[in-house]
Protein backbone atom coordinates (compact mmCIF):
# COMPACT_ATOMS: atom_id res chain seq x y z
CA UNK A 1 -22.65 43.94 -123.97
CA UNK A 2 -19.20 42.65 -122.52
CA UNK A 3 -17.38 44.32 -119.45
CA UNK A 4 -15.09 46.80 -119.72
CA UNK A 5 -12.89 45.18 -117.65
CA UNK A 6 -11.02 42.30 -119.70
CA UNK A 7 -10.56 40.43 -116.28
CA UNK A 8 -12.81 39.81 -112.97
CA UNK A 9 -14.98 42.86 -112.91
CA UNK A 10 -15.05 44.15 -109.45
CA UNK A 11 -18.72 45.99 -110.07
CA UNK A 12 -20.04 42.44 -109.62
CA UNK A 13 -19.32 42.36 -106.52
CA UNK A 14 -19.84 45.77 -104.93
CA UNK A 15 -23.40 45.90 -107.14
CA UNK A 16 -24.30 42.74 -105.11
CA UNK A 17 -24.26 40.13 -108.20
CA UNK A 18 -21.77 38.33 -106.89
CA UNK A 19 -24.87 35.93 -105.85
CA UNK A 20 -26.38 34.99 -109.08
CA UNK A 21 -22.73 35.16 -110.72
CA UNK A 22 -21.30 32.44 -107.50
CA UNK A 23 -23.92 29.60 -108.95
CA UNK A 24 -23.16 30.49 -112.71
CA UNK A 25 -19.82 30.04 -112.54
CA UNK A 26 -20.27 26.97 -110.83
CA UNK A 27 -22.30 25.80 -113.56
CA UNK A 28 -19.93 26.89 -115.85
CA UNK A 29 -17.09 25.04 -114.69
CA UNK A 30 -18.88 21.83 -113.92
CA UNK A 31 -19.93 21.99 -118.12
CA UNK A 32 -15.98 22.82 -118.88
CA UNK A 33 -14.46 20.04 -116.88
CA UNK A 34 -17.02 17.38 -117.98
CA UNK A 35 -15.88 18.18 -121.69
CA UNK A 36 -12.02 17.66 -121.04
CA UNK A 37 -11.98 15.20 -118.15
CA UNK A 38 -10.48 11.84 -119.18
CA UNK A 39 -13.71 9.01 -119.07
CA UNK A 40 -12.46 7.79 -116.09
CA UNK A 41 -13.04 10.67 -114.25
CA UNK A 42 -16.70 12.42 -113.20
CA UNK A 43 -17.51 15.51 -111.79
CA UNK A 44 -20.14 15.85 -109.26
CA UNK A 45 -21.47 19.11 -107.44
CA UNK A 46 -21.80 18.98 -103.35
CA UNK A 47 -23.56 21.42 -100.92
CA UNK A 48 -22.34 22.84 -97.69
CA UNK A 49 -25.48 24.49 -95.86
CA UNK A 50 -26.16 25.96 -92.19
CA UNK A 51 -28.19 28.10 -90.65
CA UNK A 52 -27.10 31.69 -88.99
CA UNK A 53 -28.25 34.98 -88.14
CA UNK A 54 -28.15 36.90 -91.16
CA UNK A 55 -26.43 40.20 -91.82
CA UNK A 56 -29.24 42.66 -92.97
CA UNK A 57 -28.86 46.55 -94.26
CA UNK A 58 -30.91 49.08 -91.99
CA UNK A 59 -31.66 50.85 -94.98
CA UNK A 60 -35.56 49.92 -96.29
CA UNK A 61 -33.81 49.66 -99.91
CA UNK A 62 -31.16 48.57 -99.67
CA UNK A 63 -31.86 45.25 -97.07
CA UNK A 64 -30.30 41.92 -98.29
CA UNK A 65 -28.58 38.79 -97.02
CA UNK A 66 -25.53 37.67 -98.14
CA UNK A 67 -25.04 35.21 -100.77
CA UNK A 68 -25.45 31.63 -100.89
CA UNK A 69 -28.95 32.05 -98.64
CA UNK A 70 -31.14 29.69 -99.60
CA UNK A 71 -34.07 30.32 -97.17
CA UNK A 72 -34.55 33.28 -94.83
CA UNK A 73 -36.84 33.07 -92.18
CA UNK A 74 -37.51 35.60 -88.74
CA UNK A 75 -38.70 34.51 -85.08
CA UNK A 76 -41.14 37.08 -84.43
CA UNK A 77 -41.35 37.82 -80.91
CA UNK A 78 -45.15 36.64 -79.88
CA UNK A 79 -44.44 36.89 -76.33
CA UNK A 80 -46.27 39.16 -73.59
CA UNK A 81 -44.58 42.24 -73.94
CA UNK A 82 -42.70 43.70 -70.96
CA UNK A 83 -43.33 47.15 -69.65
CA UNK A 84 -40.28 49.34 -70.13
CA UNK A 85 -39.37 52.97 -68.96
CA UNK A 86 -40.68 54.16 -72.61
CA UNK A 87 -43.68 52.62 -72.17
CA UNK A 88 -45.64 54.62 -69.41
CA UNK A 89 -45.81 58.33 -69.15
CA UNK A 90 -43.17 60.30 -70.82
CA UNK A 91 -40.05 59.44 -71.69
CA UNK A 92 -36.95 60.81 -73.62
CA UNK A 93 -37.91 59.03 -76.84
CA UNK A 94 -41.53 60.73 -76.64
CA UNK A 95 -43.34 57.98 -77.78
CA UNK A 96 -46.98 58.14 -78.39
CA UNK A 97 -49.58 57.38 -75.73
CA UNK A 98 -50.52 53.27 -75.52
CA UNK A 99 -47.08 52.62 -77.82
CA UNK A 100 -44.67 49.69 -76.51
CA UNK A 101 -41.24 49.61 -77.48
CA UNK A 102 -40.65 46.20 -79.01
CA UNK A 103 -37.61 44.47 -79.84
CA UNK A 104 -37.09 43.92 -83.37
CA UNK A 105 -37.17 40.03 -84.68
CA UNK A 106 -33.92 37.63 -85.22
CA UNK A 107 -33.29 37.27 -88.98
CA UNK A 108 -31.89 33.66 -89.40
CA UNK A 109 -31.15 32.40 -92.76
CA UNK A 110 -29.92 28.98 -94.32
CA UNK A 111 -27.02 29.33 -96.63
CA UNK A 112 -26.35 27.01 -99.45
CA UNK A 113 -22.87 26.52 -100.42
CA UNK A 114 -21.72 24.66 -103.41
CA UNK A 115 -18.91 23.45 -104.68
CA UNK A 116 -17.42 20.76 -107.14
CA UNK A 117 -15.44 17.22 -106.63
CA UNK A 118 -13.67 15.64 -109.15
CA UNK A 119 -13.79 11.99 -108.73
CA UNK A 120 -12.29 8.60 -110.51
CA UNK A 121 -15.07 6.26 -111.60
CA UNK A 122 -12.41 3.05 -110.59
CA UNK A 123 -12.01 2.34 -107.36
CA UNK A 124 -15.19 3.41 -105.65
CA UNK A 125 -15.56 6.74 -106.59
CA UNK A 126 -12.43 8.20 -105.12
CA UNK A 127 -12.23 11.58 -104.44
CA UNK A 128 -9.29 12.99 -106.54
CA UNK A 129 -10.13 16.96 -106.40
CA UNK A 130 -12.02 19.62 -104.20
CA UNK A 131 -12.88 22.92 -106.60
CA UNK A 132 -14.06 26.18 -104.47
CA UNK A 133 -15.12 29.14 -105.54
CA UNK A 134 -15.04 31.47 -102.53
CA UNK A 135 -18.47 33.11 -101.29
CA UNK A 136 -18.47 35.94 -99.22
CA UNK A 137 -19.26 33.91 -96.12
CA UNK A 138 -15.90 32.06 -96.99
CA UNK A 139 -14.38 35.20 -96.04
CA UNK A 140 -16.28 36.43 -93.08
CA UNK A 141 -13.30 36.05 -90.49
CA UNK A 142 -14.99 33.86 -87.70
CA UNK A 143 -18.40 33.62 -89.50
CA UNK A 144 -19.87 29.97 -89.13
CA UNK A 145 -19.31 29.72 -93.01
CA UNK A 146 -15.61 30.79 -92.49
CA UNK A 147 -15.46 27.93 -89.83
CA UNK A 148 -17.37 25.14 -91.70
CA UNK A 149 -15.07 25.54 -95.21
CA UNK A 150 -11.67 26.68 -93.16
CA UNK A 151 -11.97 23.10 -91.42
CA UNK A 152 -12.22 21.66 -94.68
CA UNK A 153 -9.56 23.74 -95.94
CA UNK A 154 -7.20 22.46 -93.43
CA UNK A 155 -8.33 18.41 -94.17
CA UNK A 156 -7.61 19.08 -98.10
CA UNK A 157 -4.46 20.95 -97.50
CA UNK A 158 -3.58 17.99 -95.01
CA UNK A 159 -2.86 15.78 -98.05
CA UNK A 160 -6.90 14.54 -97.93
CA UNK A 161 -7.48 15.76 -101.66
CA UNK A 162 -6.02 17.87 -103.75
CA UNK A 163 -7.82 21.64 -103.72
CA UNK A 164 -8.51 24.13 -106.21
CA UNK A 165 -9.40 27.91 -104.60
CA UNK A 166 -11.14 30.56 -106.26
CA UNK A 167 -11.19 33.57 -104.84
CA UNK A 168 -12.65 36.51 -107.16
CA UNK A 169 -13.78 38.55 -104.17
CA UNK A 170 -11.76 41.96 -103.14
CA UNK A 171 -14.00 42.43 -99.93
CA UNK A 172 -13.41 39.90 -96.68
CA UNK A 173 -10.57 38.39 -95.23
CA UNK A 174 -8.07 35.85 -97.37
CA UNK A 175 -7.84 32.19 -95.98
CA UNK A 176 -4.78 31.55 -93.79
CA UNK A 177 -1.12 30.12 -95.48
CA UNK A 178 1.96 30.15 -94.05
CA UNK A 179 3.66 32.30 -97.10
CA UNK A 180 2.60 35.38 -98.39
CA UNK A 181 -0.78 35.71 -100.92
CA UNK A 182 0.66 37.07 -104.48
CA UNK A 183 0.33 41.11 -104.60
CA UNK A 184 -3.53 41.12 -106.15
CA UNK A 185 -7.07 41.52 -105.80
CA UNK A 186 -7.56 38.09 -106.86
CA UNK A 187 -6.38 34.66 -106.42
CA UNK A 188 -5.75 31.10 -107.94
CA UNK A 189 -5.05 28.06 -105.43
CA UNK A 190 -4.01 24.27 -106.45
CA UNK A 191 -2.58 22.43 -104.05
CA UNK A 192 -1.77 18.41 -104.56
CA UNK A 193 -2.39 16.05 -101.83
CA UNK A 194 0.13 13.40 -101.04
CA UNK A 195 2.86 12.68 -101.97
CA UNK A 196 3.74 15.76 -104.21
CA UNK A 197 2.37 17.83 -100.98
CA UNK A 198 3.16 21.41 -103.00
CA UNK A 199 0.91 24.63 -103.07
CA UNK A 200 0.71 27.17 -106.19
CA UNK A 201 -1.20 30.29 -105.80
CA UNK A 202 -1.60 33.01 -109.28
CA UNK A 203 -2.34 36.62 -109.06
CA UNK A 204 -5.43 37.43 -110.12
CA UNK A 205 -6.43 40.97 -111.99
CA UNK A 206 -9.51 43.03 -113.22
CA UNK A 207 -7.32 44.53 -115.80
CA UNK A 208 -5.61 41.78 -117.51
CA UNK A 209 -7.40 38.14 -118.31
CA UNK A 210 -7.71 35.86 -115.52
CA UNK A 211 -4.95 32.87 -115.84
CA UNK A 212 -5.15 29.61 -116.78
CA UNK A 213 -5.62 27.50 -113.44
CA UNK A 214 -4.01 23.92 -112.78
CA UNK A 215 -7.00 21.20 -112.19
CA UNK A 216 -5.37 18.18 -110.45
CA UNK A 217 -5.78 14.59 -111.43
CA UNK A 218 -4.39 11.06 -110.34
CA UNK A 219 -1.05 9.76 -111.58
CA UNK A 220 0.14 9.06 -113.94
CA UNK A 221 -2.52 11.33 -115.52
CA UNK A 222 -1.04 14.76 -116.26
CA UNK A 223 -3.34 17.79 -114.63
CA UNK A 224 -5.44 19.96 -117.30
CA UNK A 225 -5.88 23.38 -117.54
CA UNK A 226 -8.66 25.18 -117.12
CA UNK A 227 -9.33 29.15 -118.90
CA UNK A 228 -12.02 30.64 -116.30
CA UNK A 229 -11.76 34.05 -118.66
CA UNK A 230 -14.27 32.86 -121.30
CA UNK A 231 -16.76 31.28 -118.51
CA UNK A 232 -16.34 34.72 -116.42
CA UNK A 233 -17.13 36.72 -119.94
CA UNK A 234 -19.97 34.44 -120.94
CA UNK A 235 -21.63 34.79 -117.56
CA UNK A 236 -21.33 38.75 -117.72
CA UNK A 237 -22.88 38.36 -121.44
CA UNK A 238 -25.76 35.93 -120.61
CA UNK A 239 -26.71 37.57 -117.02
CA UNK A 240 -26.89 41.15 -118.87
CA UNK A 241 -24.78 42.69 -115.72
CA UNK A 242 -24.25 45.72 -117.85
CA UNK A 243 -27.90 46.83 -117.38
CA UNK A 244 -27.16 46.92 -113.32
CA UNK A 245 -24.31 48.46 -113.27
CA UNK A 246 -23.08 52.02 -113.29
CA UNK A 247 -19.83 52.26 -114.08
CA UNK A 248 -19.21 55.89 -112.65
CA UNK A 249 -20.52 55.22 -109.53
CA UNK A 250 -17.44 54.83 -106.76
CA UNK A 251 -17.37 51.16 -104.95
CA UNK A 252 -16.41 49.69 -101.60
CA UNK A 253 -13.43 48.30 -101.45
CA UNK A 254 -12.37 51.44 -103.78
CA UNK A 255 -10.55 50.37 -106.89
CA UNK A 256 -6.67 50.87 -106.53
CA UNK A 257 -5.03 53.86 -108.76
CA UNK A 258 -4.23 51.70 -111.61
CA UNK A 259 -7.32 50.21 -111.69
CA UNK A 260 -9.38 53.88 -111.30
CA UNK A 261 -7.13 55.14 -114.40
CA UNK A 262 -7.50 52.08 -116.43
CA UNK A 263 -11.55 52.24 -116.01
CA UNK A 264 -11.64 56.11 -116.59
CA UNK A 265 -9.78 55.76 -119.95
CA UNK A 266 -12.27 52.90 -121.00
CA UNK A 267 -14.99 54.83 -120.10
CA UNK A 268 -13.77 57.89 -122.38
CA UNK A 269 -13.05 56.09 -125.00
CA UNK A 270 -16.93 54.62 -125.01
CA UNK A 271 -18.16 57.68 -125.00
CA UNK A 272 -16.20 58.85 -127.63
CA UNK A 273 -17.79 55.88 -129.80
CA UNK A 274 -20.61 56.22 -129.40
């Protein structure tokens, strides 16, 4: 069953998907770029990982880490435990005779970034292109995963590479440029290292296709285009997102006005159909 929304559907995200569809997409655009790359060029997948407290729900049901975590592990507090206020006769919390309050453990988790590099086979492998596809942790202002890819950012934007950003995400905080993002929930970024040294960025939409984005290569090699619509739809198809996801349930962010109408009038006319 394909989305209903001909674009990036937000529900991936808010329905906490946007794991499992980070790594397909991946996948998916490593298998596009290896069919159209010239055979002088490779491309080649990298990892960024680190370990960090992760965020986890209070709710029983509803407790997760972010994506990208690899490995989750706790350090259970094995200590002596101290006597506390709450801990002998009675207290305001009323706990029960012989209880100890107990500090909860540290949840510390190792996230697993990954990303792509284009690279030409003659001389040595040279890096020609860096291609992101934001996580969430990308755009956790201040977050150790913000940190870690922002000072990468800054290298490729430096003239180190050229760059190719991602960003399907509505939630988080958008990487730092001196102009202004486009007006959208989504974003395309290629930006050529030196000596062209220019930046393009694309609005990106749930209710229109995604665009084509620019892939950068070496000249006197022209760049290639790349149509992230058909990987986005096949993922959707192959993942069977429709079966976890209910469309008339609100989200966080909220969907802007257009978008709210848009969905509504889909939804009316499946139920019509069927």
């Amino acid at each position: 069953m394909p989305s209903p929304f001909p674009g990036m559907d937000p529900y991936i995200e808010a329905r906490r998907l946007f794991e499992d569809f980070h790594l397909h997409l991946i996948d998916e655009i490593y298998r596009a770029l290896s069919d159209i790359l010239p055979d002088r060029y490779i491309v080649r997948s990298g990892e960024r990982s680190y370990v960090a407290l992760a965020q986890v729900e209070e709710e029983p049901d509803k407790r997760h880490f972010l994506p990208d975590v690899a490995v989750a592990s706790t350090r259970s507090s094995m200590r002596k435990p101290r006597k506390t206020k709450g801990s002998e006769g009675t207290s305001a919390l009323q706990t029960p005779p012989g209880a100890v309050l107990m500090r909860p453990p540290k949840v510390t988790a190792e996230y697993r970034e990954t990303f792509l590099e284009i690279r030409q086979v003659d001389p040595d492998h040279k890096l020609v292109t860096g291609i992101e596809v934001l996580s969430p942790s990308n755009k956790d202002y201040g977050s150790k995963g913000w940190w870690l890819y922002y000072r990468k950012r800054r290298a490729f934007l430096g003239g180190y590479a050229n760059l190719v950003e991602i960003d399907l995400l509505r939630g988080g905080r958008r990487m730092p440029m001196s102009s202004p993002w486009p007006d959208g929930p989504y974003y395309l970024l290629t930006s050529y290292k030196k000596p062209r040294r220019k930046c393009f960025a694309w609005p990106a939409y749930s209710i229109s296709p995604l665009p084509l984005i620019t892939i950068p290569l070496n000249p006197p090699d022209p760049d290639i285009s790349l149509e992230l619509q058909p990987l986005v739809d096949a993922i959707y198809a192959r993942s069977r997102y429709a079966y976890d996801i209910d469309y008339r349930r609100p989200i966080s962010p909220p969907l802007s006005d257009a978008e709210q109408a848009w969905l509504e009038e889909r939804l009316r006319e499946q139920s019509t159909k069927a």
